[in-house]
C-alpha atoms as a PDB file:
ATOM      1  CA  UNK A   1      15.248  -9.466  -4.575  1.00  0.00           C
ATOM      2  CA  UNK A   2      13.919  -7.213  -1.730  1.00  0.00           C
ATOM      3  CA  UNK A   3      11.589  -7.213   0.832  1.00  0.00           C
ATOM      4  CA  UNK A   4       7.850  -7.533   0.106  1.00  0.00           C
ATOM      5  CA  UNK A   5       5.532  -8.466   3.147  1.00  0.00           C
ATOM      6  CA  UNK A   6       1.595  -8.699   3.404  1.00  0.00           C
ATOM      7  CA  UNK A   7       0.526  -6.348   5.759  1.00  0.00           C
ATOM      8  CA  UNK A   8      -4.240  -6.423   7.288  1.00  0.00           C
ATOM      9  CA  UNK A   9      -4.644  -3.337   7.862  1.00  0.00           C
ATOM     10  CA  UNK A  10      -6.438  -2.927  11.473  1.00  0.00           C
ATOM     11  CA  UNK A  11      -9.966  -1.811   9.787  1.00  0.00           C
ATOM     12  CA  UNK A  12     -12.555  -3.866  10.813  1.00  0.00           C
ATOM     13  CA  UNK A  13     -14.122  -5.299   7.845  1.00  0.00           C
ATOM     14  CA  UNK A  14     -13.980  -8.911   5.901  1.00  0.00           C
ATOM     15  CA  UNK A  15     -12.541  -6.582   2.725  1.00  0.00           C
ATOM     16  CA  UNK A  16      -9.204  -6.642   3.864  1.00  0.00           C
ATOM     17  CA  UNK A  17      -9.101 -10.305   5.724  1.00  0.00           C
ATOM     18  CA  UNK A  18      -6.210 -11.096   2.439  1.00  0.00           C
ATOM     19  CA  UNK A  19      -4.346  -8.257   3.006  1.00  0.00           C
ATOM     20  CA  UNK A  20      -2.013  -6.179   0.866  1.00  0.00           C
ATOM     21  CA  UNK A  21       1.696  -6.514  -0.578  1.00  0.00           C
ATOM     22  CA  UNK A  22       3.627  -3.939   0.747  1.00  0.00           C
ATOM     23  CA  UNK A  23       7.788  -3.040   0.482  1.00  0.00           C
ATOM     24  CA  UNK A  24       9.236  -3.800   3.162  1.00  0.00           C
ATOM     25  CA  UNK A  25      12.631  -1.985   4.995  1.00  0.00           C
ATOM     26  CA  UNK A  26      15.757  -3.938   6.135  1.00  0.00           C
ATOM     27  CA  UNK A  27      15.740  -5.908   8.260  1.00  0.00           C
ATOM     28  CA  UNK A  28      12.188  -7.103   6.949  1.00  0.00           C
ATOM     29  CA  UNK A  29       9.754  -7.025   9.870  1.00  0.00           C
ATOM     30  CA  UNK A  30       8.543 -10.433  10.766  1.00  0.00           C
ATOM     31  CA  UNK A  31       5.050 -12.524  11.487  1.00  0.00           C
ATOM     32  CA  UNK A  32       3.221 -10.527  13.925  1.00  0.00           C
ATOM     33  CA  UNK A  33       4.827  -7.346  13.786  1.00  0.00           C
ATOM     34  CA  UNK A  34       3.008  -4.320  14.000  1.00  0.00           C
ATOM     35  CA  UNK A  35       3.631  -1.475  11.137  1.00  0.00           C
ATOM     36  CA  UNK A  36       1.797   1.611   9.794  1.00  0.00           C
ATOM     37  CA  UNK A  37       0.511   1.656   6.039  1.00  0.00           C
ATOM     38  CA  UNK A  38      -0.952   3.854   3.426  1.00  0.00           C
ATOM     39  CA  UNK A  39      -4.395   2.808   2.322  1.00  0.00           C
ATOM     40  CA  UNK A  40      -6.502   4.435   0.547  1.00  0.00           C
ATOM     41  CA  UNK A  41      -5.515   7.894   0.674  1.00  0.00           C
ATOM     42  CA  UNK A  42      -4.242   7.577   4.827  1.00  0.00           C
ATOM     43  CA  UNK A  43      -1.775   5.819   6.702  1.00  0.00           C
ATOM     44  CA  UNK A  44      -3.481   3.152   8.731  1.00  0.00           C
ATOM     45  CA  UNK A  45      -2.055   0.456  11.615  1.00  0.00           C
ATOM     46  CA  UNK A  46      -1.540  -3.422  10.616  1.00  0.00           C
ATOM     47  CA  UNK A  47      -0.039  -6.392  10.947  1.00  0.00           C
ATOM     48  CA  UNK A  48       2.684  -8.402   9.347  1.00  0.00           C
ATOM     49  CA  UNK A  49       1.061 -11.756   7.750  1.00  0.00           C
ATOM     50  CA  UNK A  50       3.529 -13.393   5.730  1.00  0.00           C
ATOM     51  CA  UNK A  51       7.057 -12.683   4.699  1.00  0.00           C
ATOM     52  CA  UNK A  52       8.686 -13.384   1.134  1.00  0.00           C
ATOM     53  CA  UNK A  53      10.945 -11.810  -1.749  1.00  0.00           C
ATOM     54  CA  UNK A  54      10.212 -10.702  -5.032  1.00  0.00           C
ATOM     55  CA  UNK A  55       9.528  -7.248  -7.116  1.00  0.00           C
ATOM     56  CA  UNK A  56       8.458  -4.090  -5.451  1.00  0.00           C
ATOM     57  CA  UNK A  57       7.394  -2.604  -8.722  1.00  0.00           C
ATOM     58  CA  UNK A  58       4.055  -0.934  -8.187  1.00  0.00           C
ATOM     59  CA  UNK A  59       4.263  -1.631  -4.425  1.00  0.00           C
ATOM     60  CA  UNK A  60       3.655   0.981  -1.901  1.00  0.00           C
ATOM     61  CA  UNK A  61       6.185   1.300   1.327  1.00  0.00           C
ATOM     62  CA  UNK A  62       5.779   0.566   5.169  1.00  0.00           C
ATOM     63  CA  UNK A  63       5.699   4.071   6.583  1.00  0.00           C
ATOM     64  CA  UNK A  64       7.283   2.783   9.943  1.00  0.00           C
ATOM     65  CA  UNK A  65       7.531  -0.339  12.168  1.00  0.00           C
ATOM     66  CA  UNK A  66       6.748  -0.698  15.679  1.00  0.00           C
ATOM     67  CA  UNK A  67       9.372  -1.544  17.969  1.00  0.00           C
ATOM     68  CA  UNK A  68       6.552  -3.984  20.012  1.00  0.00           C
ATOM     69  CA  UNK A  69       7.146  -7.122  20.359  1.00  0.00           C
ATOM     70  CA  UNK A  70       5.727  -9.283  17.447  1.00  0.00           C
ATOM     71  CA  UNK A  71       1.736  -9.589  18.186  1.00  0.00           C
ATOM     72  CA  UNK A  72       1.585 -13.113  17.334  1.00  0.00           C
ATOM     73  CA  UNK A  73       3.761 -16.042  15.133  1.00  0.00           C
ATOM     74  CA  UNK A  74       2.261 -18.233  12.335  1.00  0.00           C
ATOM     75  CA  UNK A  75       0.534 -20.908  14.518  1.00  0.00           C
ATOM     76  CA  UNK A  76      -1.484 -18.172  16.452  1.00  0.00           C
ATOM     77  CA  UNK A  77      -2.236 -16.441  13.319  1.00  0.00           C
ATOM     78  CA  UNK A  78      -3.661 -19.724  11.594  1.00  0.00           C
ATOM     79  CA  UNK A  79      -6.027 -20.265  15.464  1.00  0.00           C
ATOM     80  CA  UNK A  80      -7.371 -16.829  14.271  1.00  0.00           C
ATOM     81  CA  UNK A  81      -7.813 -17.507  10.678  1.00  0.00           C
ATOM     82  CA  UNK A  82      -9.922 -20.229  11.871  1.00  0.00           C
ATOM     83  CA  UNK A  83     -12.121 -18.171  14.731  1.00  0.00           C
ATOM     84  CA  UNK A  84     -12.386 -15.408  11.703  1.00  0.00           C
ATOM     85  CA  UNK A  85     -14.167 -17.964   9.838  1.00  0.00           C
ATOM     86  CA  UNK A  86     -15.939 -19.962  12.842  1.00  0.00           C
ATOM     87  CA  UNK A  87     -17.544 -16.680  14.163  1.00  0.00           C
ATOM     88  CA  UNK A  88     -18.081 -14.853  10.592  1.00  0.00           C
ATOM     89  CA  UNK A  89     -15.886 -11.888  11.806  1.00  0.00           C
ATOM     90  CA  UNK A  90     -13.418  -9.959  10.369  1.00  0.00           C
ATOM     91  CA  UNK A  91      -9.746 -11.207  10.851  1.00  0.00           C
ATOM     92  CA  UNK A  92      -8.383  -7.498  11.926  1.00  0.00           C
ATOM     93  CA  UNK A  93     -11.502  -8.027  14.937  1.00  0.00           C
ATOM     94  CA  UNK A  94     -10.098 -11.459  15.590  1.00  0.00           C
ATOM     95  CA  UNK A  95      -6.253  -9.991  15.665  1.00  0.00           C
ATOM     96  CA  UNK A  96      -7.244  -7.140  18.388  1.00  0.00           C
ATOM     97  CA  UNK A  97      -8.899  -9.589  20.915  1.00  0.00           C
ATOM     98  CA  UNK A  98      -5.581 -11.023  20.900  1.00  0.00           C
ATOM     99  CA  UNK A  99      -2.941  -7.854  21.426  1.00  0.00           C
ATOM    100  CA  UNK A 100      -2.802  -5.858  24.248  1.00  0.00           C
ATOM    101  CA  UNK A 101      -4.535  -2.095  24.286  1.00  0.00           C
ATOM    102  CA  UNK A 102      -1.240  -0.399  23.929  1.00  0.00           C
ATOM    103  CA  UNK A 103       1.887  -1.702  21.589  1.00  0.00           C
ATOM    104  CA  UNK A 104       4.095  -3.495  24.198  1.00  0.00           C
ATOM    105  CA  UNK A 105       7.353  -1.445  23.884  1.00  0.00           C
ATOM    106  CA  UNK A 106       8.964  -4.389  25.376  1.00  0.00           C
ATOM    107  CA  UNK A 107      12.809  -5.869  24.686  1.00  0.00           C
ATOM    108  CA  UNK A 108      11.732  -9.518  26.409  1.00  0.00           C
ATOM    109  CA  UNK A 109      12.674 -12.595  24.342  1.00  0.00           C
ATOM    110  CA  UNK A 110       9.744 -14.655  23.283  1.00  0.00           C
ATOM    111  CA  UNK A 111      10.399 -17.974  23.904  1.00  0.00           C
ATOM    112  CA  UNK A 112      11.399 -20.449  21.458  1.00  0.00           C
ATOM    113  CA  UNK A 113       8.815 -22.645  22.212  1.00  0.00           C
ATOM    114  CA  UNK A 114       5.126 -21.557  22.686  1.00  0.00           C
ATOM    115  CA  UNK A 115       3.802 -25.047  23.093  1.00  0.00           C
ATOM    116  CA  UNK A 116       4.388 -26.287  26.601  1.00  0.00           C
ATOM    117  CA  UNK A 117       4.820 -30.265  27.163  1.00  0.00           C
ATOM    118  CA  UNK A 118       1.432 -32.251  26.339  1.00  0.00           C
ATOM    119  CA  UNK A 119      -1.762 -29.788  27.109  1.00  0.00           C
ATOM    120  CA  UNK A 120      -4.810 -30.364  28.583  1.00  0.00           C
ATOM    121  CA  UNK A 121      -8.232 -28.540  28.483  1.00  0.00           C
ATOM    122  CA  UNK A 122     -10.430 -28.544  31.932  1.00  0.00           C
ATOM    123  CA  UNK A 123     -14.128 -27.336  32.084  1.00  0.00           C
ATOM    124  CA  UNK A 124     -15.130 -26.417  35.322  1.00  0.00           C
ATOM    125  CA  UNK A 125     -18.128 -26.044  37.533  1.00  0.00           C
ATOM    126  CA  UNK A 126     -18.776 -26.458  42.021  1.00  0.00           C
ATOM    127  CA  UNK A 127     -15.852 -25.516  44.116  1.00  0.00           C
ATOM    128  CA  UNK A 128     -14.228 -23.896  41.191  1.00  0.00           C
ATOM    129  CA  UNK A 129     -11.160 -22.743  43.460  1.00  0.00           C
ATOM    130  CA  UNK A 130     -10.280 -26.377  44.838  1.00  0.00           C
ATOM    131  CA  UNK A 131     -10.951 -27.559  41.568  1.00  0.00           C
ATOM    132  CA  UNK A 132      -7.962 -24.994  39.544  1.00  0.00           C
ATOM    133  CA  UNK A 133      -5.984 -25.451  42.212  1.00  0.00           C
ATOM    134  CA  UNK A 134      -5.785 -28.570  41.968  1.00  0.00           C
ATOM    135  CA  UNK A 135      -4.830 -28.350  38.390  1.00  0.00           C
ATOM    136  CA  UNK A 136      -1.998 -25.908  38.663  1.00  0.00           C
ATOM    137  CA  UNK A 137      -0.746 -28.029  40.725  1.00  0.00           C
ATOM    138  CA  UNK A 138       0.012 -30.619  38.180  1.00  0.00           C
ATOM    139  CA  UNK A 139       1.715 -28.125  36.146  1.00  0.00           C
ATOM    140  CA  UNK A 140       5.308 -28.592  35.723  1.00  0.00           C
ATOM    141  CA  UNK A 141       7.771 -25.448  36.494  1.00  0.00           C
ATOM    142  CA  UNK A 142       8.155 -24.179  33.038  1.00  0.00           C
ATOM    143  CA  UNK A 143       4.333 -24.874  32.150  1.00  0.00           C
ATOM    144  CA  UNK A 144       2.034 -21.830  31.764  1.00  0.00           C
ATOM    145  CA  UNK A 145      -2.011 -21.871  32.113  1.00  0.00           C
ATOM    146  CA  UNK A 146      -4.979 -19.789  31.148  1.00  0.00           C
ATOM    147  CA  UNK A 147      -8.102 -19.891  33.621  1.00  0.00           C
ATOM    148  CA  UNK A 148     -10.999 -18.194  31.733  1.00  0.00           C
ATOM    149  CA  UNK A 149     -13.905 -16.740  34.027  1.00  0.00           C
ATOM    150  CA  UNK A 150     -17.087 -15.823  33.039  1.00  0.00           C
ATOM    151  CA  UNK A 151     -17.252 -12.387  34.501  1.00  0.00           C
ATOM    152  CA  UNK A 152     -14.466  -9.995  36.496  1.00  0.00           C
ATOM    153  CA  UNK A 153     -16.137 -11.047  39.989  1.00  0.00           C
ATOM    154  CA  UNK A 154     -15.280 -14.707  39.398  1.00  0.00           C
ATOM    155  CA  UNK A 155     -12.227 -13.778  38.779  1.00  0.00           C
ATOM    156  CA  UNK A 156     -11.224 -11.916  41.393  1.00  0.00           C
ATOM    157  CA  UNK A 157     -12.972 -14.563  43.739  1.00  0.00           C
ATOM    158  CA  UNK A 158     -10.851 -17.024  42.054  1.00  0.00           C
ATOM    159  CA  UNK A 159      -7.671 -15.167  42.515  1.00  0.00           C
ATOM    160  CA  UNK A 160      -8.397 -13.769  46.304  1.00  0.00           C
ATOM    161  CA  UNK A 161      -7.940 -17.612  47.494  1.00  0.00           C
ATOM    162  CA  UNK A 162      -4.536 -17.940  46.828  1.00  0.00           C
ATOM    163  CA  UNK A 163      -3.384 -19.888  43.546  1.00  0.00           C
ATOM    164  CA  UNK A 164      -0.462 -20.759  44.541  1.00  0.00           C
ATOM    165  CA  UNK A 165       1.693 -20.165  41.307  1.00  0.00           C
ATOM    166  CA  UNK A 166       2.793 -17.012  39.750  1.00  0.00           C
ATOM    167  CA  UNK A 167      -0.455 -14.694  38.486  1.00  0.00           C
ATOM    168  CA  UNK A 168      -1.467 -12.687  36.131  1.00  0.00           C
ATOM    169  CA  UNK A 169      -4.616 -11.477  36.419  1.00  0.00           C
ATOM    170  CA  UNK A 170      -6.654  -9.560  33.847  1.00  0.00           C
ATOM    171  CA  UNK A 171     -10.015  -7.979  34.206  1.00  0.00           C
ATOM    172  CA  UNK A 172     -12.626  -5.242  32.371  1.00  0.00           C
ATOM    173  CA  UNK A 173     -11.635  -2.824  34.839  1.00  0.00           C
ATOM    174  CA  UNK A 174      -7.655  -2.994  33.816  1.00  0.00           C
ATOM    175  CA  UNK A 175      -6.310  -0.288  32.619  1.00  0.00           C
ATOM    176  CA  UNK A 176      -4.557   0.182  29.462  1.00  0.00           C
ATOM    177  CA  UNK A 177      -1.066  -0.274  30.564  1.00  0.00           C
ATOM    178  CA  UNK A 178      -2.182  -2.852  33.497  1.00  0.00           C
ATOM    179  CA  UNK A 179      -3.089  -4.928  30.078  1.00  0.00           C
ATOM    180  CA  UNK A 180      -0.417  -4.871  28.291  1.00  0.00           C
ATOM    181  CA  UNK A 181       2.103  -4.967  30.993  1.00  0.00           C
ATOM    182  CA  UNK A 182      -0.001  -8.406  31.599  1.00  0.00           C
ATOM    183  CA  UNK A 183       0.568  -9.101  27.805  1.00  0.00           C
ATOM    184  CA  UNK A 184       4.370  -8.753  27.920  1.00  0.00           C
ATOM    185  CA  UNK A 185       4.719 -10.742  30.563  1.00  0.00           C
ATOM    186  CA  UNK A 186       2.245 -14.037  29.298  1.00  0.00           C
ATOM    187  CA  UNK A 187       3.658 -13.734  26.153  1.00  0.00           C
ATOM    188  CA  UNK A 188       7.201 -13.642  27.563  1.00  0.00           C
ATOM    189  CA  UNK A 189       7.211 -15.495  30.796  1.00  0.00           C
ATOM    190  CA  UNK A 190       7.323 -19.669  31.136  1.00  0.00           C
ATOM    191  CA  UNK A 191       5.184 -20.596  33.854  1.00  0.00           C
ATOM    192  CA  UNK A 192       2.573 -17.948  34.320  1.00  0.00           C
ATOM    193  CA  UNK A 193      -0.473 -18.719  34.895  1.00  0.00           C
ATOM    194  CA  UNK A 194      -3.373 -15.963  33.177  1.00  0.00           C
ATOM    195  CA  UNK A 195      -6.113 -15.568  34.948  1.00  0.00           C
ATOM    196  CA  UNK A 196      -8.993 -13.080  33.454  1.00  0.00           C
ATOM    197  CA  UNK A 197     -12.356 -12.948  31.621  1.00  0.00           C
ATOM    198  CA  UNK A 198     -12.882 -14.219  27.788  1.00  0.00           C
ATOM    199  CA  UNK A 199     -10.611 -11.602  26.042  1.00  0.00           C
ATOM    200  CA  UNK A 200      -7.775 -13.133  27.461  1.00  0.00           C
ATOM    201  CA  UNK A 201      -8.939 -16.351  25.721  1.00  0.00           C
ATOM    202  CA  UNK A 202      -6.985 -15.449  22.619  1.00  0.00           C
ATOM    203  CA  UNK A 203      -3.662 -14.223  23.552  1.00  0.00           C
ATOM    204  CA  UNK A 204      -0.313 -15.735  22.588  1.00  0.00           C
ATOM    205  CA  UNK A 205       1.169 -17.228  26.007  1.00  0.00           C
ATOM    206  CA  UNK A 206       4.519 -18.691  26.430  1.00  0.00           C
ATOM    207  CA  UNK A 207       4.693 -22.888  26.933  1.00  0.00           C
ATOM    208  CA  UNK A 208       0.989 -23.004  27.332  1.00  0.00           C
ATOM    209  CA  UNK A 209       0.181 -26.025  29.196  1.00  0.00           C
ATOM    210  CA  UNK A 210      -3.380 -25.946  30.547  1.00  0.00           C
ATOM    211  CA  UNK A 211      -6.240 -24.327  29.481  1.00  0.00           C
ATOM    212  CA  UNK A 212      -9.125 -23.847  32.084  1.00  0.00           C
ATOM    213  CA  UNK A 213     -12.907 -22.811  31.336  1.00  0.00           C
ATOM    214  CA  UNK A 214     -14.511 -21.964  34.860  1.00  0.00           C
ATOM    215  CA  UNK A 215     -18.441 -22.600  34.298  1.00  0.00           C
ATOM    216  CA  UNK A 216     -18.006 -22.954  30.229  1.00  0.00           C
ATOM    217  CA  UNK A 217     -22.203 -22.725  29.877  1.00  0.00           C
ATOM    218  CA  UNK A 218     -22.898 -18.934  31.928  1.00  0.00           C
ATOM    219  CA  UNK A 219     -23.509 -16.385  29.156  1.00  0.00           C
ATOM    220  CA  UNK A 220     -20.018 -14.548  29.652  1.00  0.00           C
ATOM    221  CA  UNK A 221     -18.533 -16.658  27.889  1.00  0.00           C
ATOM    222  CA  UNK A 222     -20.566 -16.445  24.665  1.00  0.00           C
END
């Protein structure tokens, strides 16, 4: 037996949404890891899928694996399975709204547990900064939240007041490595709370509590 793993190439088209078998090196790279990949003539960036055994007759090899931490596990890849269908887009579209620009070259342990205890959704409206504050502060230590905004100055608005937890805050104007260093450390850290406009509205964060949608009907958020 030897390593075989199914690999979507990052090419953004519904032909590729089932992936391809590839041979994988030891130790097999898991859900979520990011590798590079021949196709069609090139070698191409993608994403581990699903895991297994078997022949590797006929089966062309990973060229390398990232050293980032693993993009995603199988419960966030079956949320974008589902958006890939809900919105009609390709799955490799779906899979970069919810990775960082740059690979996160980062040694952090993920936590065990990406659920945090029960979980609550909160669409908001008036006094939007009373209103999340007052919802953070029902989060318990270890509990992280995501406050969606429709646009970067509602978001900064939001932030400027004073939260009163620990922040990460993501905007359009972030750079590269700003974004991803707020990546690692959502995807890492129990009890942040991710603050930013709808991109962030996909990312893997660590014992997600809450989930807060400030002014769910302005056209930002479509």
């Amino acid at each position: 037996m030897n390593g075989v793993v199914r690999v979507i190439p990052d090419v953004p088209t519904m032909a590729v949404d089932d992936g391809f078998l590839y041979a994988a090196p030891e130790p097999i790279p898991p859900v979520g890891a990011a590798v590079r990949v021949p196709l069609g003539g090139r070698t191409v960036r993608g994403f581990v899928v699903a895991t297994g055994g078997g022949s590797t007759d006929g089966l062309k090899a990973i060229k390398s694996v990232s050293p980032a931490l693993p993009l995603f596990d199988e419960v966030h890849l079956g949320l974008f399975r589902w958006l890939s269908r809900h919105y009609v887009a390709p799955l490799s579209s779906i899979l970069r709204t919810a990775r960082p620009t740059n690979l996160p070259r980062s040694t952090r342990a993920v936590p065990g547990h990406e659920r945090g205890p029960g979980g609550r959704v909160h669409l908001l409206g008036a006094d939007q900064a009373n209103l999340v504050r007052g919802v953070l502060a029902e989060l318990p230590e270890q509990a992280s939240a995501l406050v969606v905004c429709p646009t970067e100055v509602e978001a900064q608005a939001l932030v400027s007041t004073g939260l009163g937890r620990d922040v990460v805050t993501v905007l359009p104007s972030s750079t590269g490595s700003e974004v991803t260093k707020a990546w690692v450390r959502a995807r890492t850290r129990p009890g942040t709370v991710v603050v930013g406009t709808p991109r962030v509205a996909a990312w893997p964060i660590a014992t997600l509590h809450t989930a807060v949608l400030v002014d769910d009907g302005r056209r930002g958020h479509k």
